[in-house]
N, C-alpha and C. Protein backbone atom coordinates (compact mmCIF):
# COMPACT_ATOMS: atom_id res chain seq x y z
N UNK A 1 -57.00 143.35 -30.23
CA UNK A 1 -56.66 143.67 -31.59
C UNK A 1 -55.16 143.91 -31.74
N UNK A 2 -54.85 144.72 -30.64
CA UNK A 2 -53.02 145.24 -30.52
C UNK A 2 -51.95 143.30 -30.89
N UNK A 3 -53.04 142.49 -29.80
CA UNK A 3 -52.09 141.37 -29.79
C UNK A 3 -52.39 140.74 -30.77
N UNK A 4 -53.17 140.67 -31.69
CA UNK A 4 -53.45 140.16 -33.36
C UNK A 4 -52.28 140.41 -34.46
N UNK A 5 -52.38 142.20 -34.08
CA UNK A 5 -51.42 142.70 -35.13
C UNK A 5 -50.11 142.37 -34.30
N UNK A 6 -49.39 142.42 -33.54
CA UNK A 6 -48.16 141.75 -32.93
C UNK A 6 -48.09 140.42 -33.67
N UNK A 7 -48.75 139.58 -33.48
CA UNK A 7 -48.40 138.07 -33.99
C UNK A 7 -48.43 137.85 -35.71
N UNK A 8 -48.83 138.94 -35.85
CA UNK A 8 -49.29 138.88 -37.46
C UNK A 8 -47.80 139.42 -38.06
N UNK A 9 -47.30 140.59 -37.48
CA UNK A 9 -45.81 141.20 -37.43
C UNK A 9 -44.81 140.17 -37.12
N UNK A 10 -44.71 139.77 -36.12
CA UNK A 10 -43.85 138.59 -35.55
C UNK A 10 -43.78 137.34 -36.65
N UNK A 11 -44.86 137.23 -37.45
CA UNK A 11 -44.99 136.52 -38.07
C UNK A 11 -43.84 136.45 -39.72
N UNK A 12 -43.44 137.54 -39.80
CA UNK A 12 -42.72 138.53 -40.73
C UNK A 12 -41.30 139.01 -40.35
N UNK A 13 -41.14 138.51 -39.16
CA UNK A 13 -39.40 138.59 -38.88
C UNK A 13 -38.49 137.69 -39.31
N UNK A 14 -37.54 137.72 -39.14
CA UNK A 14 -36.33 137.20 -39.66
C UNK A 14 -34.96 137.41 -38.57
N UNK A 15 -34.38 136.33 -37.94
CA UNK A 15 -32.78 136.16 -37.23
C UNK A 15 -31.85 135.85 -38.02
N UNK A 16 -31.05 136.41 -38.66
CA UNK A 16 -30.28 136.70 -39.54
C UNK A 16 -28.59 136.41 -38.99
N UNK A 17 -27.88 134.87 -39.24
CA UNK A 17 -26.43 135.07 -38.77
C UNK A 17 -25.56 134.78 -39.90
N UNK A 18 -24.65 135.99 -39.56
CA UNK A 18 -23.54 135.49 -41.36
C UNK A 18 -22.70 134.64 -40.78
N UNK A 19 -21.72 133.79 -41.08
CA UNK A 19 -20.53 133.18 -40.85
C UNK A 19 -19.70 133.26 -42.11
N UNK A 20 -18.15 134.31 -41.68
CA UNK A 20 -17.40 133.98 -43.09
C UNK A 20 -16.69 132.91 -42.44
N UNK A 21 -16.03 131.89 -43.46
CA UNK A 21 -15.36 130.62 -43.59
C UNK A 21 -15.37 130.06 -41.28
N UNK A 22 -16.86 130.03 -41.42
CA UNK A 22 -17.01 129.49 -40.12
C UNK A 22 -16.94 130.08 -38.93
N UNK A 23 -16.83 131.52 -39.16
CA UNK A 23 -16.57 132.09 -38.19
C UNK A 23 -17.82 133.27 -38.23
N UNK A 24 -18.88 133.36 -36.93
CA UNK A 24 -19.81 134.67 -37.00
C UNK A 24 -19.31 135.75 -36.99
N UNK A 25 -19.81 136.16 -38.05
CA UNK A 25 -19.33 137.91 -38.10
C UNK A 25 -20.85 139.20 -38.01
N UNK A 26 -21.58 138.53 -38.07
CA UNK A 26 -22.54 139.07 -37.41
C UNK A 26 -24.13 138.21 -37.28
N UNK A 27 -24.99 138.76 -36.18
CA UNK A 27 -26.29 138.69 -36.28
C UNK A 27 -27.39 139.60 -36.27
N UNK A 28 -28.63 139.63 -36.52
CA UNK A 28 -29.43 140.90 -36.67
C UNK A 28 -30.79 140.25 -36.78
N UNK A 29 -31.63 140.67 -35.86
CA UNK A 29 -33.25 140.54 -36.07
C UNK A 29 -33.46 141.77 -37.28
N UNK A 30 -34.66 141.23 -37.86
CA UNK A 30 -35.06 142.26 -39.08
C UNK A 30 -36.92 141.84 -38.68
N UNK A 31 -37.34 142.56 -39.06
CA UNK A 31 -39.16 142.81 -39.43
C UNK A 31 -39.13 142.78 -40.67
N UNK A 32 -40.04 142.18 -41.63
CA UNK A 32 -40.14 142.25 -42.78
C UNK A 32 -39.28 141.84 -43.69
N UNK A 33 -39.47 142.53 -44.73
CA UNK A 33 -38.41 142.58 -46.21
C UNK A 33 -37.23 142.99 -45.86
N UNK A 34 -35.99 142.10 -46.13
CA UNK A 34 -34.93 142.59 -46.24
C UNK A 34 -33.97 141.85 -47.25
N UNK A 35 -32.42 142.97 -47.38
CA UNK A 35 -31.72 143.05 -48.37
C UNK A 35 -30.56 142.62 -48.21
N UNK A 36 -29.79 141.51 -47.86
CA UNK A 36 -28.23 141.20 -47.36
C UNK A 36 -27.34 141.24 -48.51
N UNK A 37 -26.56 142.24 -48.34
CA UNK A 37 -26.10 142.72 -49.57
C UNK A 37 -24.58 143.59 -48.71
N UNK A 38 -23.13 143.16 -49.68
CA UNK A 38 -22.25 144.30 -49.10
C UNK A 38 -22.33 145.19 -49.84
N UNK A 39 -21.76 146.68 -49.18
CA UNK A 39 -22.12 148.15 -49.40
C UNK A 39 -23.47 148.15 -50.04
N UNK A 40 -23.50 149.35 -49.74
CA UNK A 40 -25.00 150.11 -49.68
C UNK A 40 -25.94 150.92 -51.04
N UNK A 41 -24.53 151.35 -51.99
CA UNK A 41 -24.56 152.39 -53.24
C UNK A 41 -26.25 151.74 -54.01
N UNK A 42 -26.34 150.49 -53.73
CA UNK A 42 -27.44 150.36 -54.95
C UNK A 42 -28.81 150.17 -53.78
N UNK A 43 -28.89 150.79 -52.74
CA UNK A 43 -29.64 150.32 -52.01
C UNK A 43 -30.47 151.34 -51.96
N UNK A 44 -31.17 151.54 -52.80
CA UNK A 44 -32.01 153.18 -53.16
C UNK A 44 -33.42 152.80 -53.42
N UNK A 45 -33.77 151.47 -53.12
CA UNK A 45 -35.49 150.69 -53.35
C UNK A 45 -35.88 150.76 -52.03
N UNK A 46 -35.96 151.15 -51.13
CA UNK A 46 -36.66 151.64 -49.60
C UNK A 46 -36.55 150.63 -48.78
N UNK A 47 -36.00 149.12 -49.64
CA UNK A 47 -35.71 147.89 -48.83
C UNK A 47 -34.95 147.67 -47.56
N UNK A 48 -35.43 147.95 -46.60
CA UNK A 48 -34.29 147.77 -45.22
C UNK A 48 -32.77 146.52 -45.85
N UNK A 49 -31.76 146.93 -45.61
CA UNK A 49 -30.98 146.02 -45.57
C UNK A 49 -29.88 145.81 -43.86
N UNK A 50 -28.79 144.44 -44.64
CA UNK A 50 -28.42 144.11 -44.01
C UNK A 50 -26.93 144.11 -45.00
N UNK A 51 -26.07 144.94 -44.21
CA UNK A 51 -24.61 145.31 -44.94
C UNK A 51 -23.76 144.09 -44.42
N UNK A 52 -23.31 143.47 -45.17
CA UNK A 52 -22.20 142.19 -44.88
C UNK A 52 -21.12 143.49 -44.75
N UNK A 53 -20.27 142.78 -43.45
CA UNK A 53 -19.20 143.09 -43.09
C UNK A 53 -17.85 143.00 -43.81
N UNK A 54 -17.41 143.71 -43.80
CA UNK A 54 -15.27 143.67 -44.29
C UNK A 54 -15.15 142.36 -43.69
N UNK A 55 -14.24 141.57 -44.26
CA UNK A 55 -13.37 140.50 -43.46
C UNK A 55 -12.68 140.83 -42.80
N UNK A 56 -12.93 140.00 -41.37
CA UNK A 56 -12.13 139.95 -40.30
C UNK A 56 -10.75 139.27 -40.51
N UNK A 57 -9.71 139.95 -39.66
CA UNK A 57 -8.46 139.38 -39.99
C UNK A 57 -8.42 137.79 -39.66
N UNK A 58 -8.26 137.40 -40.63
CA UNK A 58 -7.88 135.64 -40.67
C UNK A 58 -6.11 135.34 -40.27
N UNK A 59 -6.53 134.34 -40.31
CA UNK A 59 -4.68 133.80 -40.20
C UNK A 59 -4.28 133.11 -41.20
N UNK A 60 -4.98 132.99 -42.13
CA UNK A 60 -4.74 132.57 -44.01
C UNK A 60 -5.16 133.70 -44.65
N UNK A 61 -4.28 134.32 -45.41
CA UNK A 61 -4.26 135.42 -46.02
C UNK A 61 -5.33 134.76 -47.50
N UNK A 62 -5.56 133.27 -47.76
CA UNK A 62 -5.81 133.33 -49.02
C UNK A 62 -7.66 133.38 -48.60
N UNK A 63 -7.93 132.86 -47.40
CA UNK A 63 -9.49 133.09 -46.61
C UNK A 63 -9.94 134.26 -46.97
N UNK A 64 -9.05 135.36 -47.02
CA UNK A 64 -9.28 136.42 -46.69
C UNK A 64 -9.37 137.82 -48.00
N UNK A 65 -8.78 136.65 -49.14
CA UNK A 65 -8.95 137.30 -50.02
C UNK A 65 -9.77 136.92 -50.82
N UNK A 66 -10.07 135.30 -50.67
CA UNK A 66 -11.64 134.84 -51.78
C UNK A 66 -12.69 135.75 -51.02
N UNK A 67 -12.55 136.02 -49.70
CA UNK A 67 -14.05 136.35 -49.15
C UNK A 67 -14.12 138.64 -49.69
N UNK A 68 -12.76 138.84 -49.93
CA UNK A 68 -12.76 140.10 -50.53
C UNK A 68 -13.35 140.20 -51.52
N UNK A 69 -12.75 138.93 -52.63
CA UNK A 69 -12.98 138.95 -54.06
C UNK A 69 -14.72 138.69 -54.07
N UNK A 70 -15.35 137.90 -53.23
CA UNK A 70 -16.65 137.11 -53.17
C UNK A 70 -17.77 138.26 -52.57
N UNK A 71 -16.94 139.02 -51.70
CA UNK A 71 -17.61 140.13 -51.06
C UNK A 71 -17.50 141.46 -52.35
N UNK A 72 -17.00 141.56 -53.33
CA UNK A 72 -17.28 142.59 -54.55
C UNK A 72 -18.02 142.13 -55.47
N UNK A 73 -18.90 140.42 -55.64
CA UNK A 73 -20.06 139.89 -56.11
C UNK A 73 -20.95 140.40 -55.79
N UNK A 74 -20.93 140.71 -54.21
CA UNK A 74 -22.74 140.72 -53.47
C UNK A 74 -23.24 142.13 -53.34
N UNK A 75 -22.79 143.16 -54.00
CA UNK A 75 -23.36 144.15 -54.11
C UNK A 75 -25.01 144.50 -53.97
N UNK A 76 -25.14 144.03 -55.11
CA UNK A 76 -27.03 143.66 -54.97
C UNK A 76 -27.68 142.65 -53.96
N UNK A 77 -26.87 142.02 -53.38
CA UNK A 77 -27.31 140.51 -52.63
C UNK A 77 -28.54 140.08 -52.81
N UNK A 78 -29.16 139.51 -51.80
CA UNK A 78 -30.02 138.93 -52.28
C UNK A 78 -31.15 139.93 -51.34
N UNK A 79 -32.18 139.75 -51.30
CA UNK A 79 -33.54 140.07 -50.99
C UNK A 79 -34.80 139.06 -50.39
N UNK A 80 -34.93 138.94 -49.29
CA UNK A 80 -35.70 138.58 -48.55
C UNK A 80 -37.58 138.81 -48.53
N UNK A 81 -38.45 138.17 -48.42
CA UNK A 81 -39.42 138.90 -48.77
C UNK A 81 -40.56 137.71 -48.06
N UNK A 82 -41.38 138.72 -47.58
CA UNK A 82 -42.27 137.78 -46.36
C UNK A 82 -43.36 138.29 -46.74
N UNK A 83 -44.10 137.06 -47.56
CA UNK A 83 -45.65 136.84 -47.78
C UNK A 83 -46.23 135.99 -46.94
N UNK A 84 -47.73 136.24 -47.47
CA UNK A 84 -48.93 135.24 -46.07
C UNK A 84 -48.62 133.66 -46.52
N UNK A 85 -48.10 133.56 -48.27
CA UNK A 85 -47.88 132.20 -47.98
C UNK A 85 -46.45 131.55 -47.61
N UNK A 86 -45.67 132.30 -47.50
CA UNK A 86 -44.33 131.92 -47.38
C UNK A 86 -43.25 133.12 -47.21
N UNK A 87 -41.93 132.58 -47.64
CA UNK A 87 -40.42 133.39 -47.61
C UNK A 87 -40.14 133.53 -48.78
N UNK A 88 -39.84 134.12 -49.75
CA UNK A 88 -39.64 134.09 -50.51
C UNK A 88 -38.19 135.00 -51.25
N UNK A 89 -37.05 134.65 -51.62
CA UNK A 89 -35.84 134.95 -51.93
C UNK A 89 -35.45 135.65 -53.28
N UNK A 90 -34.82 136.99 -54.11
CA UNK A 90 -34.42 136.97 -55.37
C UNK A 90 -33.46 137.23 -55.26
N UNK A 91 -32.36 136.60 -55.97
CA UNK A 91 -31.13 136.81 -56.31
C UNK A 91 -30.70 138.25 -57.18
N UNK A 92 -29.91 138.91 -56.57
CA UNK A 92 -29.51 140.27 -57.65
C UNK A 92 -27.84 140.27 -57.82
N UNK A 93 -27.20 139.26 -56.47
CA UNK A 93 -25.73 139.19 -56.62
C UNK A 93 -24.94 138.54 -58.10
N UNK A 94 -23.92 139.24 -58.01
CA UNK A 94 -23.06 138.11 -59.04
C UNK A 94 -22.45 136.64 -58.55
N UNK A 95 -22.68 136.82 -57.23
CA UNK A 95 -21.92 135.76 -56.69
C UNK A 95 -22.97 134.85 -56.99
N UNK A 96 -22.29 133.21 -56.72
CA UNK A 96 -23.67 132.20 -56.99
C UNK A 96 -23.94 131.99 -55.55
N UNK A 97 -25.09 132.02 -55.55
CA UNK A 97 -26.19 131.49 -54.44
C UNK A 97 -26.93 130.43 -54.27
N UNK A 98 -26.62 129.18 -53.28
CA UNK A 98 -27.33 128.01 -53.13
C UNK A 98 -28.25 128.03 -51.57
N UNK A 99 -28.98 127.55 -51.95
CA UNK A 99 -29.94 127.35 -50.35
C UNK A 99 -30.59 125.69 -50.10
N UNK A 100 -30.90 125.96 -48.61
CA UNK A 100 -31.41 124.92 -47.94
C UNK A 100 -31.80 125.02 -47.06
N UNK A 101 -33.06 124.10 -47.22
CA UNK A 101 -34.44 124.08 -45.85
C UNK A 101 -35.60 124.64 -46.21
N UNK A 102 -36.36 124.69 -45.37
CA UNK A 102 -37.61 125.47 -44.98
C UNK A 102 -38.54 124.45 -45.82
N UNK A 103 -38.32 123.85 -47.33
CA UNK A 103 -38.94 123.43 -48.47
C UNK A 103 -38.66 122.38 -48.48
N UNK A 104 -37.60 121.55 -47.72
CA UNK A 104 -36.81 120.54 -48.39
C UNK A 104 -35.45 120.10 -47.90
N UNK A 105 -34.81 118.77 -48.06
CA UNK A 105 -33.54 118.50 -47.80
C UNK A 105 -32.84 118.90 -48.95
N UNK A 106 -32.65 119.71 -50.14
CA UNK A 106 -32.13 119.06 -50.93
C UNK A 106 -31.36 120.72 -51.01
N UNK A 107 -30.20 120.61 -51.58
CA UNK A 107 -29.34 121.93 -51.70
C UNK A 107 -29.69 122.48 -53.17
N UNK A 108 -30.15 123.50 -53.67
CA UNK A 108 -30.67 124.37 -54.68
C UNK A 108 -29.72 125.62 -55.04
N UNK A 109 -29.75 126.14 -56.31
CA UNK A 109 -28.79 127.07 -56.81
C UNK A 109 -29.95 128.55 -57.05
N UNK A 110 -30.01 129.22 -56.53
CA UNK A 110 -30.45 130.57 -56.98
C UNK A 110 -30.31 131.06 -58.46
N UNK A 111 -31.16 131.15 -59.70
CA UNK A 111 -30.62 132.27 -60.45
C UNK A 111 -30.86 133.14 -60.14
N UNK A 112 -30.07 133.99 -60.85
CA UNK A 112 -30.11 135.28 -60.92
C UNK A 112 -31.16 136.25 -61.23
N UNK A 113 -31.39 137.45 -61.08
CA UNK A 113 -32.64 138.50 -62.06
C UNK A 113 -33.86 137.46 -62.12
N UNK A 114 -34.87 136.80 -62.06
CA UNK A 114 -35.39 135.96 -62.30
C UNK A 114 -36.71 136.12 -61.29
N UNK A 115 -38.05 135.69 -61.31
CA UNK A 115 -38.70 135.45 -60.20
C UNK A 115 -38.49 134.75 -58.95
N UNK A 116 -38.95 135.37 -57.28
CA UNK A 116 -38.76 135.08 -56.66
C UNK A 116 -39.16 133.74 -56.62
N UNK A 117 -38.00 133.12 -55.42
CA UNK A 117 -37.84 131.47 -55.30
C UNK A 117 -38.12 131.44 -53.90
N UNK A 118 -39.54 130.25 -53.41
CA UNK A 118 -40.08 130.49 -52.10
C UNK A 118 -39.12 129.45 -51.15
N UNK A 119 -38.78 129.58 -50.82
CA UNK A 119 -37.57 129.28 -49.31
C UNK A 119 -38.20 128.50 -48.32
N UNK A 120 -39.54 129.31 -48.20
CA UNK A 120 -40.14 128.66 -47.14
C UNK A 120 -41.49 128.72 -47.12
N UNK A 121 -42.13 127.70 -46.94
CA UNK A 121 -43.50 127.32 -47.13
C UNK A 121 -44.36 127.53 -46.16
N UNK A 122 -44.65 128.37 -45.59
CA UNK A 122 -46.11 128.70 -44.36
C UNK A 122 -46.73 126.93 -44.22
N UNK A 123 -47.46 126.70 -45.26
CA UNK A 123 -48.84 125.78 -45.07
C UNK A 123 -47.96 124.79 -45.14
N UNK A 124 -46.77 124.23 -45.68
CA UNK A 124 -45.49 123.03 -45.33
C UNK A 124 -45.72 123.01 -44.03
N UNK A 125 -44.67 124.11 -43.29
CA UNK A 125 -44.41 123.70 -41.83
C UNK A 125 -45.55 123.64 -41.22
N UNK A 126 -46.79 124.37 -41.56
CA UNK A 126 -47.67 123.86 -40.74
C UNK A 126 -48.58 122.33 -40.71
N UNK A 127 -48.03 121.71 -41.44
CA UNK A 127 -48.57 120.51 -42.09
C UNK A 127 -47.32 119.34 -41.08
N UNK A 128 -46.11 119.55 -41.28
CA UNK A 128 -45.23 118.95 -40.60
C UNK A 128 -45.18 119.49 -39.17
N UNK A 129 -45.67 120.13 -38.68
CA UNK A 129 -45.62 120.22 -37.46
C UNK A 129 -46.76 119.97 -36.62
N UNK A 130 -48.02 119.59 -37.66
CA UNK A 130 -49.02 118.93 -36.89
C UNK A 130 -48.26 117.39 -37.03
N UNK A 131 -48.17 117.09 -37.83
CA UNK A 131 -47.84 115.37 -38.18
C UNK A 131 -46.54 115.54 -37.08
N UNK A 132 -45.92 116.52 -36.88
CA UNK A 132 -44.99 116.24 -35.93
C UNK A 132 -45.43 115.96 -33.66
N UNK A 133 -46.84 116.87 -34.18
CA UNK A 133 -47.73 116.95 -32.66
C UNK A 133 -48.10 115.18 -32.25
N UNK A 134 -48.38 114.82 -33.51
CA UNK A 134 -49.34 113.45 -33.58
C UNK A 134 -48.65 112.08 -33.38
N UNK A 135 -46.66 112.50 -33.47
CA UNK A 135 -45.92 111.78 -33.44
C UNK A 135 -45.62 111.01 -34.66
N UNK A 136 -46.00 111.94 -35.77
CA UNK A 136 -46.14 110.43 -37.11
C UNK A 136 -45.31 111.96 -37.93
N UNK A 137 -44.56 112.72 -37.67
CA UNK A 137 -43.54 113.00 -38.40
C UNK A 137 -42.32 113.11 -37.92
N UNK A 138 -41.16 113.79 -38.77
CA UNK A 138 -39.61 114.48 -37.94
C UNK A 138 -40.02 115.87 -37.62
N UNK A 139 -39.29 116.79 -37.09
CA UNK A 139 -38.88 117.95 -36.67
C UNK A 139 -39.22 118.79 -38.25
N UNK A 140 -40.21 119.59 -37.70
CA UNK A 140 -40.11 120.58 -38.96
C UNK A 140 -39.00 121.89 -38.95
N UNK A 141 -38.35 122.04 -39.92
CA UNK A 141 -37.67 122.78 -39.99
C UNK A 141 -38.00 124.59 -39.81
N UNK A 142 -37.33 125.18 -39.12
CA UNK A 142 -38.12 125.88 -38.35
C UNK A 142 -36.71 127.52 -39.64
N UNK A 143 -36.80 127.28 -40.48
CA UNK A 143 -35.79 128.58 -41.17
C UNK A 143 -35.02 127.49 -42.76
N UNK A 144 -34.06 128.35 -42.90
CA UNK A 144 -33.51 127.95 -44.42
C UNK A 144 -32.26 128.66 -44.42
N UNK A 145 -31.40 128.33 -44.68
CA UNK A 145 -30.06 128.08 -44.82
C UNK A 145 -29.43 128.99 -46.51
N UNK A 146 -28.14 129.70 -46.53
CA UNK A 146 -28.05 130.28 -47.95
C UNK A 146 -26.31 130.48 -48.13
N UNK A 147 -25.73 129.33 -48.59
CA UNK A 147 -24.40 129.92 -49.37
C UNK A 147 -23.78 130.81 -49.98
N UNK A 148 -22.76 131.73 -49.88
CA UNK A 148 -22.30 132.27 -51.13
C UNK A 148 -21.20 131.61 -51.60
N UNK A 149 -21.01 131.84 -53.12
CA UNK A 149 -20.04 131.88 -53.67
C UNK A 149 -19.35 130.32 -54.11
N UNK A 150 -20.11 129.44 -53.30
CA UNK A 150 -19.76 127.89 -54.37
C UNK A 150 -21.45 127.19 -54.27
N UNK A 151 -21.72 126.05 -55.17
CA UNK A 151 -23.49 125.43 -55.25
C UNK A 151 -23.24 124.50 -54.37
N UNK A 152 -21.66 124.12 -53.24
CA UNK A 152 -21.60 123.55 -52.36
C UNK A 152 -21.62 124.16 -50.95
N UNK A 153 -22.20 123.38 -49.77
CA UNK A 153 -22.21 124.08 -48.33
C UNK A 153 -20.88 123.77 -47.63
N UNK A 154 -19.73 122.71 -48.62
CA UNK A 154 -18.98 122.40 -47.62
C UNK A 154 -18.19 123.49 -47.86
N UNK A 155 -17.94 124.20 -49.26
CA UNK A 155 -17.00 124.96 -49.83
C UNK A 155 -17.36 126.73 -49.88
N UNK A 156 -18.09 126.90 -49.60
CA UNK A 156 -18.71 128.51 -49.62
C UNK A 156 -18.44 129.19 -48.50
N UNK A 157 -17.10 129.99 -48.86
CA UNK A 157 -16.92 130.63 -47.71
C UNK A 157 -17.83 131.60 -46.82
N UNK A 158 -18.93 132.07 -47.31
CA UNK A 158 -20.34 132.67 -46.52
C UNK A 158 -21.37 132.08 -46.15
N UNK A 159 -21.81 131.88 -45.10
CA UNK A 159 -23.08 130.76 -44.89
C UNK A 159 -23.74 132.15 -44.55
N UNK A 160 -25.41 132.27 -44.50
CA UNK A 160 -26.51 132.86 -43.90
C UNK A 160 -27.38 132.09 -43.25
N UNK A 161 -27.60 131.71 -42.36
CA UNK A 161 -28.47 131.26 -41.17
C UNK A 161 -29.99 131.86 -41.03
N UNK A 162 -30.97 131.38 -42.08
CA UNK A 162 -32.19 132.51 -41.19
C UNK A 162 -33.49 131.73 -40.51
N UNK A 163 -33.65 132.54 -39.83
CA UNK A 163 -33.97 131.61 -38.25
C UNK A 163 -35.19 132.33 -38.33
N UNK A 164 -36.65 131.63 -38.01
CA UNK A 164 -38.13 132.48 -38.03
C UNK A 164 -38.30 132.31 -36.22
N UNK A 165 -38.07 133.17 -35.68
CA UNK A 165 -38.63 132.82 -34.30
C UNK A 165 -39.90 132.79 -34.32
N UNK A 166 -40.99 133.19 -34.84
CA UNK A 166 -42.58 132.57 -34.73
C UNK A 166 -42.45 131.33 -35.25
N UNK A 167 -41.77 130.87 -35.51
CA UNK A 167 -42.23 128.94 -36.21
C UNK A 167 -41.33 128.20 -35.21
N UNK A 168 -39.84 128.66 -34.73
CA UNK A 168 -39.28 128.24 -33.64
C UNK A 168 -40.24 128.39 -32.83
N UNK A 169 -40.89 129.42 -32.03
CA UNK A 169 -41.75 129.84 -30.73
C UNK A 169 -42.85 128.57 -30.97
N UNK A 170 -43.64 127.82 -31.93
CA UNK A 170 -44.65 127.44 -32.51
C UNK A 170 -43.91 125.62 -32.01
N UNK A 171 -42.56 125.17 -33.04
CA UNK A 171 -42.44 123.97 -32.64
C UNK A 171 -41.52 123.63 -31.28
N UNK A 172 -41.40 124.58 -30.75
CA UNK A 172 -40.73 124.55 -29.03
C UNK A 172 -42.54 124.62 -27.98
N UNK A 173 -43.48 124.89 -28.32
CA UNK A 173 -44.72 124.80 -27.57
C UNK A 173 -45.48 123.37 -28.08
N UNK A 174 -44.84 123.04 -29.33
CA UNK A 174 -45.56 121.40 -29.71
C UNK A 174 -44.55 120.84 -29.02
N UNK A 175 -43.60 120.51 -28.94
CA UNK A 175 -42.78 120.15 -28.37
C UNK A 175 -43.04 119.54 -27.18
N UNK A 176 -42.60 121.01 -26.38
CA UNK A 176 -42.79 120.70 -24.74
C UNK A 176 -44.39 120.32 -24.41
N UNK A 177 -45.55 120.18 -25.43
CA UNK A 177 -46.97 119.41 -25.24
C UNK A 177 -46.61 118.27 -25.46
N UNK A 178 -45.56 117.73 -26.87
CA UNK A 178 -45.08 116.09 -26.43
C UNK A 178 -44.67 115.42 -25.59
N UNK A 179 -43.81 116.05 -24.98
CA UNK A 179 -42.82 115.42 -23.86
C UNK A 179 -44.15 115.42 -23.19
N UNK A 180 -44.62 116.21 -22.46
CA UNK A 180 -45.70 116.79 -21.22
C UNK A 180 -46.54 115.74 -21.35
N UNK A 181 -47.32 115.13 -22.75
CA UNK A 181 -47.82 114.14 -23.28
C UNK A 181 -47.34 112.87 -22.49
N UNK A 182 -46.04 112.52 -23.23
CA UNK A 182 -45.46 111.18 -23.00
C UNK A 182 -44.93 111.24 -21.52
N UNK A 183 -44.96 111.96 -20.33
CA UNK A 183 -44.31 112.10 -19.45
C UNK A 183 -45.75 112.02 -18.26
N UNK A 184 -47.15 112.24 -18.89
CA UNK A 184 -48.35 112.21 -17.85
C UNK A 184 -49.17 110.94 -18.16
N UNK A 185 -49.22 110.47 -16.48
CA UNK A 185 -50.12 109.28 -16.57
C UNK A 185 -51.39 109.47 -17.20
N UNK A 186 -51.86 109.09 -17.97
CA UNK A 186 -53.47 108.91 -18.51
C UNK A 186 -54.11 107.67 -17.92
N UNK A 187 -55.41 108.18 -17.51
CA UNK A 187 -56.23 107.45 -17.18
C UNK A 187 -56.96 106.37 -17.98
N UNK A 188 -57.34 105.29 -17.89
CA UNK A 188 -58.52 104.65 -18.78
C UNK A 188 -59.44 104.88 -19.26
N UNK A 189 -60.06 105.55 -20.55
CA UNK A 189 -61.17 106.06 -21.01
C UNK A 189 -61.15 107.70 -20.60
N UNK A 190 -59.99 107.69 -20.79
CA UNK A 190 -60.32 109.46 -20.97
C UNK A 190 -59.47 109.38 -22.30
């Protein structure tokens, strides 16, 4: 029963890496619901968060001041939220917020105040990652991707990285059954 509820938990984490203008400035496993948001003042809803960092000293003073000016948007940031059917994201920043993955190739804009927007699809990846066992799909995407501050990924000086290690753990064991597959002699009529 202990190892039920473990996988059921595990199931509800989140690897969390910021990069300002390309550079990591931090990472963090989280359990559950969480809040990536700089400073803390409005963080009074019981939501675990995740405090974006001060900018690190750059060697372009002007890097260093969009990501100041961009970092007094994200007050509220955004909000993370892990249901049985998915990930699901709400925007509370001023800054604009675009994402990608988990749902899709295609790059998407967050509104604001609004109902949550699902990120990531449970019964998707599990659909692409059988078709991926069977050899008749691509690589399911194993997390979802989140900009701040432009609706482009080349131009947003904040990227968020979030990484599900139960769906990684899931297509690294289909995986290494493919190779293991294509790599063992089979017999005739088995």
């Amino acid at each position: 029963m202990a190892d039920r509820e473990a996988r059921i938990q595990a199931q509800h984490c989140f690897l969390v890496s910021v990069e300002y203008c390309e550079e990591e400035v931090l990472s963090h496993e989280v359990g559950g619901d969480v809040r990536i948001a700089h400073k803390t003042s409005l963080m009074m809803d019981g939501i675990p968060f995740i405090s974006l960092p001060k900018p690190p000293t750059l060697p372009i003073s002007s890097d260093r001041s969009i990501l100041s000016n961009l970092l007094s948007l994200m007050e509220g940031g955004v909000v993370l939220s892990s249901r049985e059917e998915g990930i699901y994201a709400e925007r509370h920043s001023q800054a604009t917020v675009s994402w990608m993955g988990g749902t899709g190739d295609e790059m998407h804009v967050m509104d604001r105040d609004v109902d949550p927007v699902m990120l990531f699809n449970r019964e998707t990846f599990r659909q692409e990652l059988e078709r991926f066992a069977r050899a008749d799909g691509s690589q399911p995407q194993c997390g979802f991707s989140l900009w701040f501050g432009q609706d482009s990924s080349l131009s947003a000086p904040i990227f968020i990285s979030i990484k599900l290690p139960w769906a990684q753990q899931l297509f690294k064991e289909v995986h290494d059954f493919r190779i293991w597959l294509e790599s063992s002699p089979v017999s005739p009529g088995v």
